[in-house]
N, C-alpha and C. Protein backbone atom coordinates (compact mmCIF):
# COMPACT_ATOMS: atom_id res chain seq x y z
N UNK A 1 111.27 97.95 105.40
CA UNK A 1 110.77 96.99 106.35
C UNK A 1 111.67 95.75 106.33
N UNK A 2 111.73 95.62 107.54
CA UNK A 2 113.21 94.34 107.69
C UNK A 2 112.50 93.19 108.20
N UNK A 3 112.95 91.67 107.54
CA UNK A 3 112.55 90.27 108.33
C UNK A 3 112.42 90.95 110.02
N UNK A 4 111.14 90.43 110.77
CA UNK A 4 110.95 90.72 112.19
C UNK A 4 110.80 89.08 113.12
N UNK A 5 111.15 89.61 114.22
CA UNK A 5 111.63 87.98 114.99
C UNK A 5 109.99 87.05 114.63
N UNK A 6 108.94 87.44 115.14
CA UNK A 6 107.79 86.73 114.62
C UNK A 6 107.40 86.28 113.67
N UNK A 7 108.11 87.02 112.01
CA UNK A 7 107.70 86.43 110.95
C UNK A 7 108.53 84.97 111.29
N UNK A 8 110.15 85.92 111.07
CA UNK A 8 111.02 84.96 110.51
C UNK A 8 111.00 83.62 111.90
N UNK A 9 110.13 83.47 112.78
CA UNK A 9 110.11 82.09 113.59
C UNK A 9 108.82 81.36 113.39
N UNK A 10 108.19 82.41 112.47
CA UNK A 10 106.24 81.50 111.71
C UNK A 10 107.32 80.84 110.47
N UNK A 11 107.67 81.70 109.90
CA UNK A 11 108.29 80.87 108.69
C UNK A 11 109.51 79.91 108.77
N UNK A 12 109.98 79.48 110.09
CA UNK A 12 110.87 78.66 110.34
C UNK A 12 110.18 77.09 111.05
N UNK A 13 109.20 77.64 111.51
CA UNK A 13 108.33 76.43 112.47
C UNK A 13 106.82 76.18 111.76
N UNK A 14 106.51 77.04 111.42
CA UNK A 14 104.53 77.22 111.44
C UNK A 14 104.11 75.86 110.63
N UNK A 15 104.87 75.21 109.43
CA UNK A 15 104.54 74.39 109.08
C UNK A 15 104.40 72.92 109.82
N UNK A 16 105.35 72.72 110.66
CA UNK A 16 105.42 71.59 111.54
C UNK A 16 104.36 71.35 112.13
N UNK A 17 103.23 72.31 112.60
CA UNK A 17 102.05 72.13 113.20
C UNK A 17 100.94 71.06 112.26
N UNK A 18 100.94 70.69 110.96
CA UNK A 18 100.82 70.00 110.49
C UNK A 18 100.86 68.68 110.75
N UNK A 19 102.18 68.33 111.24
CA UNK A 19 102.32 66.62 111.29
C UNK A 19 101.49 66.62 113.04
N UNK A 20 101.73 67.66 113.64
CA UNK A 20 101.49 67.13 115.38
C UNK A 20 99.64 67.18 115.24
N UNK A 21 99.33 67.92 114.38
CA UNK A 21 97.62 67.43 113.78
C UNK A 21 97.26 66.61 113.37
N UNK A 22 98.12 66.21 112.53
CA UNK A 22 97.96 64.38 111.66
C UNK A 22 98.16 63.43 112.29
N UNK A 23 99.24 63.50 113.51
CA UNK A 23 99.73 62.46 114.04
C UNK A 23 98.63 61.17 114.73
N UNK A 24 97.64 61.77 115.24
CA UNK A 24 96.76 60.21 115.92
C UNK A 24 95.61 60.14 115.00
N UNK A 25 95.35 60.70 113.44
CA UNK A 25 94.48 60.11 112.82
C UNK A 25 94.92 58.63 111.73
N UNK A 26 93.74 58.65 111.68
CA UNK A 26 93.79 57.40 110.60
C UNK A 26 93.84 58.14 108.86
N UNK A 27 94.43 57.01 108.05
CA UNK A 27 94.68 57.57 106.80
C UNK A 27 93.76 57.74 106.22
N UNK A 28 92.45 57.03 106.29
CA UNK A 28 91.11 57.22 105.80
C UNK A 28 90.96 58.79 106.16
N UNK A 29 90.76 59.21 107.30
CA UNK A 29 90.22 60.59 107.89
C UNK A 29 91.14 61.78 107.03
N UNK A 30 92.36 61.33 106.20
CA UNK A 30 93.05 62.51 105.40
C UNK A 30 92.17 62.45 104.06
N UNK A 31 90.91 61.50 103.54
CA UNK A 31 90.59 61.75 102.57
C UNK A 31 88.85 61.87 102.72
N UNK A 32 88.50 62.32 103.63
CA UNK A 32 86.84 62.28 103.60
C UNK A 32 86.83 64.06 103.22
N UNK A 33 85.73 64.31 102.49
CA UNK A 33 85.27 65.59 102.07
C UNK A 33 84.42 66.21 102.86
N UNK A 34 84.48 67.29 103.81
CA UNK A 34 83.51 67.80 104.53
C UNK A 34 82.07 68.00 104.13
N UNK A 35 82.77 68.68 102.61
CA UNK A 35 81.07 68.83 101.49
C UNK A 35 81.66 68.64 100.62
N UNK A 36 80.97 68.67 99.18
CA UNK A 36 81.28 68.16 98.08
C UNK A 36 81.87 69.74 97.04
N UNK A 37 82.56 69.22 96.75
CA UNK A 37 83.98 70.13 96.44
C UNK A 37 84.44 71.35 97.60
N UNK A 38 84.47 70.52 98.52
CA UNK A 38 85.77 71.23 99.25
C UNK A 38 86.98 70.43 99.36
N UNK A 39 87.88 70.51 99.92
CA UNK A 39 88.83 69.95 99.96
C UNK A 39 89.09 69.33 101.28
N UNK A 40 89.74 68.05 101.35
CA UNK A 40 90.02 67.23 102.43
C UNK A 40 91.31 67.91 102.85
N UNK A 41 91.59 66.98 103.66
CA UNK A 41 93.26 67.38 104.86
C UNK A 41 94.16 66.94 103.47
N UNK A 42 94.15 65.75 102.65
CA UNK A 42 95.37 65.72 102.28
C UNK A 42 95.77 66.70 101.06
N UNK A 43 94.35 67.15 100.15
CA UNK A 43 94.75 68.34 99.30
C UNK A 43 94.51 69.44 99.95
N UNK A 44 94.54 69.33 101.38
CA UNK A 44 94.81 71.44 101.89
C UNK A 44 96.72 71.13 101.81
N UNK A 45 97.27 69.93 102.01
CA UNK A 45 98.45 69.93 102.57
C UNK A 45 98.94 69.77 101.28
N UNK A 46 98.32 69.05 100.28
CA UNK A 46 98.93 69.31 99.09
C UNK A 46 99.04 70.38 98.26
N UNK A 47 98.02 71.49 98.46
CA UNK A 47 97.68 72.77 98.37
C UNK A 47 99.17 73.56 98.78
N UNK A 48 99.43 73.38 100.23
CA UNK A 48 100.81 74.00 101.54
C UNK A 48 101.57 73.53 99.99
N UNK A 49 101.77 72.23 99.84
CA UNK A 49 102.95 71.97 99.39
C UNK A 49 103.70 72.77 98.04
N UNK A 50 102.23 72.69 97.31
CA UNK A 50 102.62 72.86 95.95
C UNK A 50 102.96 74.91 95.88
N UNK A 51 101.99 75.52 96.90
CA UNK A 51 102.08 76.97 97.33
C UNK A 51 103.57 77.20 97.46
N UNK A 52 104.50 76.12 98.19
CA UNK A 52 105.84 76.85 98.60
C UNK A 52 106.50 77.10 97.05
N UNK A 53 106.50 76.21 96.55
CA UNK A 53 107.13 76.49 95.32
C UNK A 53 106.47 77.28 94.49
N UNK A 54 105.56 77.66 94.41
CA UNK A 54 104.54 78.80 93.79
C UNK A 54 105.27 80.54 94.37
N UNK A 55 105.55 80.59 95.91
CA UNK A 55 105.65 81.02 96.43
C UNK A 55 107.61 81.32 96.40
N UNK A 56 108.24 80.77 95.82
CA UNK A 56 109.85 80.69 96.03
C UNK A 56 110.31 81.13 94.26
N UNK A 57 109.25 81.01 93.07
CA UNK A 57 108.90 81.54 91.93
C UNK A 57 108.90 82.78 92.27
N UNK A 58 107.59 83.57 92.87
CA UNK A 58 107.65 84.40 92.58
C UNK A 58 108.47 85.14 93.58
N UNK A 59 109.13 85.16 94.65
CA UNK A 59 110.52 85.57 95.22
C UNK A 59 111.49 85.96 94.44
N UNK A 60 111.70 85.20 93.87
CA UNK A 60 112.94 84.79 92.70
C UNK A 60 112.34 86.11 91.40
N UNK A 61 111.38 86.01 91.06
CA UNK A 61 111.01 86.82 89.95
C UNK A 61 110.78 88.37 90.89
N UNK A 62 110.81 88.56 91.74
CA UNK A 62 110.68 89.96 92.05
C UNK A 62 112.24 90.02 92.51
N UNK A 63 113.17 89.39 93.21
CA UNK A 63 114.55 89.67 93.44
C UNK A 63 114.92 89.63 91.47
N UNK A 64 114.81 89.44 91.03
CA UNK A 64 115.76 89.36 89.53
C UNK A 64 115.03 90.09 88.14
N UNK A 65 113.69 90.94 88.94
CA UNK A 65 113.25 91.41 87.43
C UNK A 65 113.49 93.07 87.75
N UNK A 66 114.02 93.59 86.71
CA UNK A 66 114.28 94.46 86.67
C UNK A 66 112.86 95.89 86.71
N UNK A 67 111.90 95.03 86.79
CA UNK A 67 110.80 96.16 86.99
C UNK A 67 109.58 95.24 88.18
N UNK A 68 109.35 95.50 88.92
CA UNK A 68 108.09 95.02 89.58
C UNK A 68 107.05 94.12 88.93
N UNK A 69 107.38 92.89 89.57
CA UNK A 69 106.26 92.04 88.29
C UNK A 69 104.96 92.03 89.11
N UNK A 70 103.74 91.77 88.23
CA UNK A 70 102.34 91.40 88.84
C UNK A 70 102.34 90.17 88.65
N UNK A 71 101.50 89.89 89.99
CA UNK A 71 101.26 88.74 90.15
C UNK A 71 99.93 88.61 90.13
N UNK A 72 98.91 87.29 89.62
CA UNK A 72 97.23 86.55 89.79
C UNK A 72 97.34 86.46 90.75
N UNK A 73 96.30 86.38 91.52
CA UNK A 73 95.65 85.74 92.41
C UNK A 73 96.15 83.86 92.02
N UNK A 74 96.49 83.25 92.62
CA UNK A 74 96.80 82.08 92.57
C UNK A 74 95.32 80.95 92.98
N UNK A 75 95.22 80.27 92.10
CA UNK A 75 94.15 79.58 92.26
C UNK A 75 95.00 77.95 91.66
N UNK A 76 94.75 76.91 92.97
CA UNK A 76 95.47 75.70 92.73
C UNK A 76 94.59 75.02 91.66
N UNK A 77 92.99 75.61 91.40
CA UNK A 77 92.20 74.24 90.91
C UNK A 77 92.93 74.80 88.95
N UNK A 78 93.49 75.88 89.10
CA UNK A 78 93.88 76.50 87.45
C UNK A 78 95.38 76.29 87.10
N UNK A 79 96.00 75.64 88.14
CA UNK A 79 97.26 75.31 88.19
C UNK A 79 97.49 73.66 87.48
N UNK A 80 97.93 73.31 86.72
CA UNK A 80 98.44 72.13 86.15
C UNK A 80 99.17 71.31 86.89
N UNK A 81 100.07 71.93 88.09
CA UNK A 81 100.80 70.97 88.44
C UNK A 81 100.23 70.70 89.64
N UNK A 82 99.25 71.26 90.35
CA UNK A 82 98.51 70.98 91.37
C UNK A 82 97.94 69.46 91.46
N UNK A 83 97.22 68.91 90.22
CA UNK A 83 96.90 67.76 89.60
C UNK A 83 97.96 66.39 90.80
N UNK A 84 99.49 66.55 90.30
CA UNK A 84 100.03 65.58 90.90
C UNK A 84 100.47 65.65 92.15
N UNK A 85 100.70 66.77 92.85
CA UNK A 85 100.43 66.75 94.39
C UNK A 85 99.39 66.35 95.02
N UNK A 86 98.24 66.87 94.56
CA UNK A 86 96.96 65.73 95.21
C UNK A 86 97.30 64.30 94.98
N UNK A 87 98.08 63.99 94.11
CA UNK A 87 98.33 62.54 94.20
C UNK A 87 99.71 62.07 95.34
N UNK A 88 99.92 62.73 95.10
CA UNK A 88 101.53 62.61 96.34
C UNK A 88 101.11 61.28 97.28
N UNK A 89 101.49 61.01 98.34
CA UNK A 89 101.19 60.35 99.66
C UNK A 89 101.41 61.36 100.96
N UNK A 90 100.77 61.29 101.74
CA UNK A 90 101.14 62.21 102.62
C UNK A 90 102.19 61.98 102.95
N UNK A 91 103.31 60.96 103.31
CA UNK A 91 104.63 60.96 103.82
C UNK A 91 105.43 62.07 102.53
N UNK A 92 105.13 61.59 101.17
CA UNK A 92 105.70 62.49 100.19
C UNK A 92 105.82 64.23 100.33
N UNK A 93 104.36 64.18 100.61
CA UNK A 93 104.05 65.69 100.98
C UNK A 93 104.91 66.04 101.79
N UNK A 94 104.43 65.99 102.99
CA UNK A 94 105.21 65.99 103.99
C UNK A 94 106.70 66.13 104.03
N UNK A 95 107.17 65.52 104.03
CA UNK A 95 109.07 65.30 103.24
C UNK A 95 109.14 66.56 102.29
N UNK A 96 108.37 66.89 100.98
CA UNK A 96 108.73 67.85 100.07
C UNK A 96 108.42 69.27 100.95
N UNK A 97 107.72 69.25 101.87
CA UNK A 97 106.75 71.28 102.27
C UNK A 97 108.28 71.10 103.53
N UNK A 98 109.13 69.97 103.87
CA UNK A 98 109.89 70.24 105.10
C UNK A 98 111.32 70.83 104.02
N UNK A 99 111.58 69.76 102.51
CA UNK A 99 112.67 70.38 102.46
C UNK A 99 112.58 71.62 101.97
N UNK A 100 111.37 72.19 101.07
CA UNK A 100 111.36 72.91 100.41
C UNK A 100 111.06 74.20 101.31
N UNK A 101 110.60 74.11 103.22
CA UNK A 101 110.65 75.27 103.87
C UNK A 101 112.18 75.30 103.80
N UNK A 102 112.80 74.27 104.19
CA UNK A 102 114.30 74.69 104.50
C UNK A 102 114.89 76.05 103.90
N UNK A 103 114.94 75.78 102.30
CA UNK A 103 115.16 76.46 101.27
C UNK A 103 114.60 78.06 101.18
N UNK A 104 113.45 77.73 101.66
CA UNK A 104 112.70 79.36 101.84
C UNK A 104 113.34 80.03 103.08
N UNK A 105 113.44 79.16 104.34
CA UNK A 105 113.98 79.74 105.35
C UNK A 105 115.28 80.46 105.17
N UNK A 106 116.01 79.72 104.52
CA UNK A 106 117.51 80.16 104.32
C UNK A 106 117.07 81.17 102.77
N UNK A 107 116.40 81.35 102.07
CA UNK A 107 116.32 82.61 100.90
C UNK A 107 115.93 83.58 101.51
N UNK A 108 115.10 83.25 102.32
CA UNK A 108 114.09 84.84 102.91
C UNK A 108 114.94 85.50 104.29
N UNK A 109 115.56 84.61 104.99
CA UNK A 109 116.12 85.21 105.80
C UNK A 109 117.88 85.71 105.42
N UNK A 110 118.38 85.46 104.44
CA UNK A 110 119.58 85.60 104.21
C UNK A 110 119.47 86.79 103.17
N UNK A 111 118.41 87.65 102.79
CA UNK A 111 118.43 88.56 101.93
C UNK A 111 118.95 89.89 102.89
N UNK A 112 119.49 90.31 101.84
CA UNK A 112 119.82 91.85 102.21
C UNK A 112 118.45 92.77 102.78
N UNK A 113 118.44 93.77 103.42
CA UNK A 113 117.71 94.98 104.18
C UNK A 113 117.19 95.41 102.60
N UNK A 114 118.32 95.68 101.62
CA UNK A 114 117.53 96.35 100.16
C UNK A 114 116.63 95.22 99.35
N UNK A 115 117.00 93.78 99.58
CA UNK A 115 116.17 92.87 98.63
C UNK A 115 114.94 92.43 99.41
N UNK A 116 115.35 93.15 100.75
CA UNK A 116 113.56 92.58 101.51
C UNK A 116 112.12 93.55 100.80
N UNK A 117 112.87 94.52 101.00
CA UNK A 117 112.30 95.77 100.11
C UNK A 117 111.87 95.42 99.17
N UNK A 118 112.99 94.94 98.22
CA UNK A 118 112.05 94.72 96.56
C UNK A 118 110.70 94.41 96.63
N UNK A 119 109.79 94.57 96.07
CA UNK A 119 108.57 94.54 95.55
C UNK A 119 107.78 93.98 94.58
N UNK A 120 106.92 93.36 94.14
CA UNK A 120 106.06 92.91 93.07
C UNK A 120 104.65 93.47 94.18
N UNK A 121 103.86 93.35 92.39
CA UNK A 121 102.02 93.76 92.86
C UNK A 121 101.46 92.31 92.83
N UNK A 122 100.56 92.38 93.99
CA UNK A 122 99.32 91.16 93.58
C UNK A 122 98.51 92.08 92.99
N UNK A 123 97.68 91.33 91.95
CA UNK A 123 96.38 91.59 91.95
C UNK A 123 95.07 92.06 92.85
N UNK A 124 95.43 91.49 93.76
CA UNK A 124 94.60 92.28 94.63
C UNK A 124 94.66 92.96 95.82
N UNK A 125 96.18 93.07 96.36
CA UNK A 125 96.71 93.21 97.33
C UNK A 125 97.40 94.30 97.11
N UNK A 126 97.35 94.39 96.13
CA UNK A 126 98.66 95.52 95.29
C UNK A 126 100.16 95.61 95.86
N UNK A 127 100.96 96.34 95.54
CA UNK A 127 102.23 96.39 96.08
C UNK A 127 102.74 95.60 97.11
N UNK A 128 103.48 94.75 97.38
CA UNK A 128 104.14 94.31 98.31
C UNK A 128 105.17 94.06 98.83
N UNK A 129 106.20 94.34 99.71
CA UNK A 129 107.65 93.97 99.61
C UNK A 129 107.95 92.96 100.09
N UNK A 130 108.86 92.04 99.60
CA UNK A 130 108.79 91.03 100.30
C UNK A 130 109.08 90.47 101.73
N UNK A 131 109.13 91.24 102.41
CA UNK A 131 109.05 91.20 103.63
C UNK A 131 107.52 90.69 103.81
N UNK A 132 106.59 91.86 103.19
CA UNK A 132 105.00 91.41 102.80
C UNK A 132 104.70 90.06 102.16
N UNK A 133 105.26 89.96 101.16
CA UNK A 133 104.97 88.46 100.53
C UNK A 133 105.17 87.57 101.59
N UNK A 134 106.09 87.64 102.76
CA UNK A 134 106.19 86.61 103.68
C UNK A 134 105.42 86.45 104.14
N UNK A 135 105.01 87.26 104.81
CA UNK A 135 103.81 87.69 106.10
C UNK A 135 102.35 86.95 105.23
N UNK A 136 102.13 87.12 104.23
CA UNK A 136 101.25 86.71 103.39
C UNK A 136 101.01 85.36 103.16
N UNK A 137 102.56 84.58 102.95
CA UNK A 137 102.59 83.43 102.76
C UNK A 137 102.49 82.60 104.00
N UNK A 138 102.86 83.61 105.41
CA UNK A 138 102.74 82.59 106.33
C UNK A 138 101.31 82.59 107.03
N UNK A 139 100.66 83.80 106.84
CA UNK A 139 98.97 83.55 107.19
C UNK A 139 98.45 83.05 105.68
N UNK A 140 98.39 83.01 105.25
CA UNK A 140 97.89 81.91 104.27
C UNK A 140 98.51 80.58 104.26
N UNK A 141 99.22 79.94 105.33
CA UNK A 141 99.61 78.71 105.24
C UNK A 141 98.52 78.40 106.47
N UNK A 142 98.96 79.70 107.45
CA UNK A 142 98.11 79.45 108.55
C UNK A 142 96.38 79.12 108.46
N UNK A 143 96.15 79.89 107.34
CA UNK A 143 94.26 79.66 107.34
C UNK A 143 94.44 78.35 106.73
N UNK A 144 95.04 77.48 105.87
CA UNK A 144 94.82 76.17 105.71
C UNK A 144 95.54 74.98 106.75
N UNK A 145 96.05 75.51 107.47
CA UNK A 145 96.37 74.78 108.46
C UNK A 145 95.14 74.61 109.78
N UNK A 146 94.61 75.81 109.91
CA UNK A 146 93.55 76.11 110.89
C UNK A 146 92.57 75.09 110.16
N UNK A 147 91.86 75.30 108.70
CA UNK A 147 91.34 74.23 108.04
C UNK A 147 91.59 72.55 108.50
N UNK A 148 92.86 72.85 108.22
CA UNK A 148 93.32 71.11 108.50
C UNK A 148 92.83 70.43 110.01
N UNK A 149 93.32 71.48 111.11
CA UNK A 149 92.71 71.05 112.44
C UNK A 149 91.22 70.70 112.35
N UNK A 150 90.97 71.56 111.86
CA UNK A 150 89.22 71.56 111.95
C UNK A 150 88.57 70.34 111.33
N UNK A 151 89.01 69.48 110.00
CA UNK A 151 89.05 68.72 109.21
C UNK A 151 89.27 67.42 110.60
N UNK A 152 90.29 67.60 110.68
CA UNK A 152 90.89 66.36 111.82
C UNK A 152 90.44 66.12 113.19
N UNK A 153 89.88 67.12 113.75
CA UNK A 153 88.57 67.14 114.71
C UNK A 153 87.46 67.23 114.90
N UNK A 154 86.60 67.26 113.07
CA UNK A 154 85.48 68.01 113.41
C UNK A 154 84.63 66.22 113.61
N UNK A 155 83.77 66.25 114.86
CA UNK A 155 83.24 65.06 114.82
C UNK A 155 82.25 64.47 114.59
N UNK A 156 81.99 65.46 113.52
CA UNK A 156 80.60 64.81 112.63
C UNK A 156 81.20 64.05 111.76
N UNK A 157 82.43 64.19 111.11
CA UNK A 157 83.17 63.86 110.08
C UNK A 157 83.63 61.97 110.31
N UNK A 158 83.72 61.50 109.45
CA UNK A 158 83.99 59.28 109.69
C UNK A 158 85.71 59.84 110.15
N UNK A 159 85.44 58.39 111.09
CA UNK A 159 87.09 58.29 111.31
C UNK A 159 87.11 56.54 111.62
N UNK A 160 88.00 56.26 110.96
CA UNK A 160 87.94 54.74 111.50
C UNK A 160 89.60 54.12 110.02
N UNK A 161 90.68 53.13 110.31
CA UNK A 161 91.03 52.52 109.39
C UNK A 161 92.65 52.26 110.50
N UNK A 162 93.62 52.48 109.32
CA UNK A 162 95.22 52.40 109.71
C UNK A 162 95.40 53.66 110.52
N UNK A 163 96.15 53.50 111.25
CA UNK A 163 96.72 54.98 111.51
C UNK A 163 98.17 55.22 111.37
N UNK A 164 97.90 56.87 111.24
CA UNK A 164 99.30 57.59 110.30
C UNK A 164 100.67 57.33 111.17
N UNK A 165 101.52 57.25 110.37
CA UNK A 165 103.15 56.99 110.97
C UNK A 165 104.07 57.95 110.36
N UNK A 166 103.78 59.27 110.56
CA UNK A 166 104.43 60.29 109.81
C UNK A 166 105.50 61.38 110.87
């Protein structure tokens, strides 16, 4: 299975839909909680952020291990470094998920026909090639992005303060 024009233009753009969502709220409205422990707009985006590099790990460990590695289920609240991306600023965020797509764009699309192939297991997904891991990573950026809209329009939710310049 080879990079296809739809992945490889979700994984070149899909993130940008982000800022054109953020753009006419106020900075208050990136931190109100819908319910109590869910997550606001700025840790779904800190979530995006800290995922790419979660996500460019295990790339890297299935192109260079000599046997198919397994992978967890990834859970950010069991992750350690998750901690200081929720602290980020959104301009920070923002800036790090743009350079760090760059980087993915140019790894995932510059692989060989045989390294798209390579493979690792999820846990629950089992086998995947990375062609799959893409596809994976870019609807799972997408369901927290769909989140984020919803967050930023829903109008039961407070909105009122500065507004964003991002």
């Amino acid at each position: 299975m080879k990079i296809y024009e739809s992945l490889r233009d979700r994984l070149r753009t899909q993130h940008q839909a982000i800022e054109s969502i953020l753009s006419p709220l106020d900075r208050t409205r990136l931190l109100v909680h819908p319910q109590p422990g869910k997550w606001n707009i700025l840790e779904n985006v800190a979530h995006l952020g800290r995922y790419q590099l979660v996500f460019i790990d295990r790339v890297t460990q299935i192109l260079h291990s000599v046997e198919e590695p397994l992978f967890e289920r990834y859970v950010a609240e069991e992750d350690p470094e998750f901690e200081s991306w929720r602290n980020l600023s959104i301009e920070a965020l923002m800036s790090q998920i743009e350079s760090d797509r760059k980087y993915i764009y140019v790894l995932i699309t510059n692989l060989t026909e045989a390294a798209q192939s390579r493979a690792g297991t999820h846990k629950k997904y089992g086998k995947l090639t990375i062609v799959q891991w893409t596809e994976f990573f870019v609807l799972h950026e997408a369901h927290h992005i769909y989140t984020i809209f919803q967050l930023a329009n829903d109008t039961a939710l407070p909105s009122a303060g500065e507004k964003l310049l991002i």
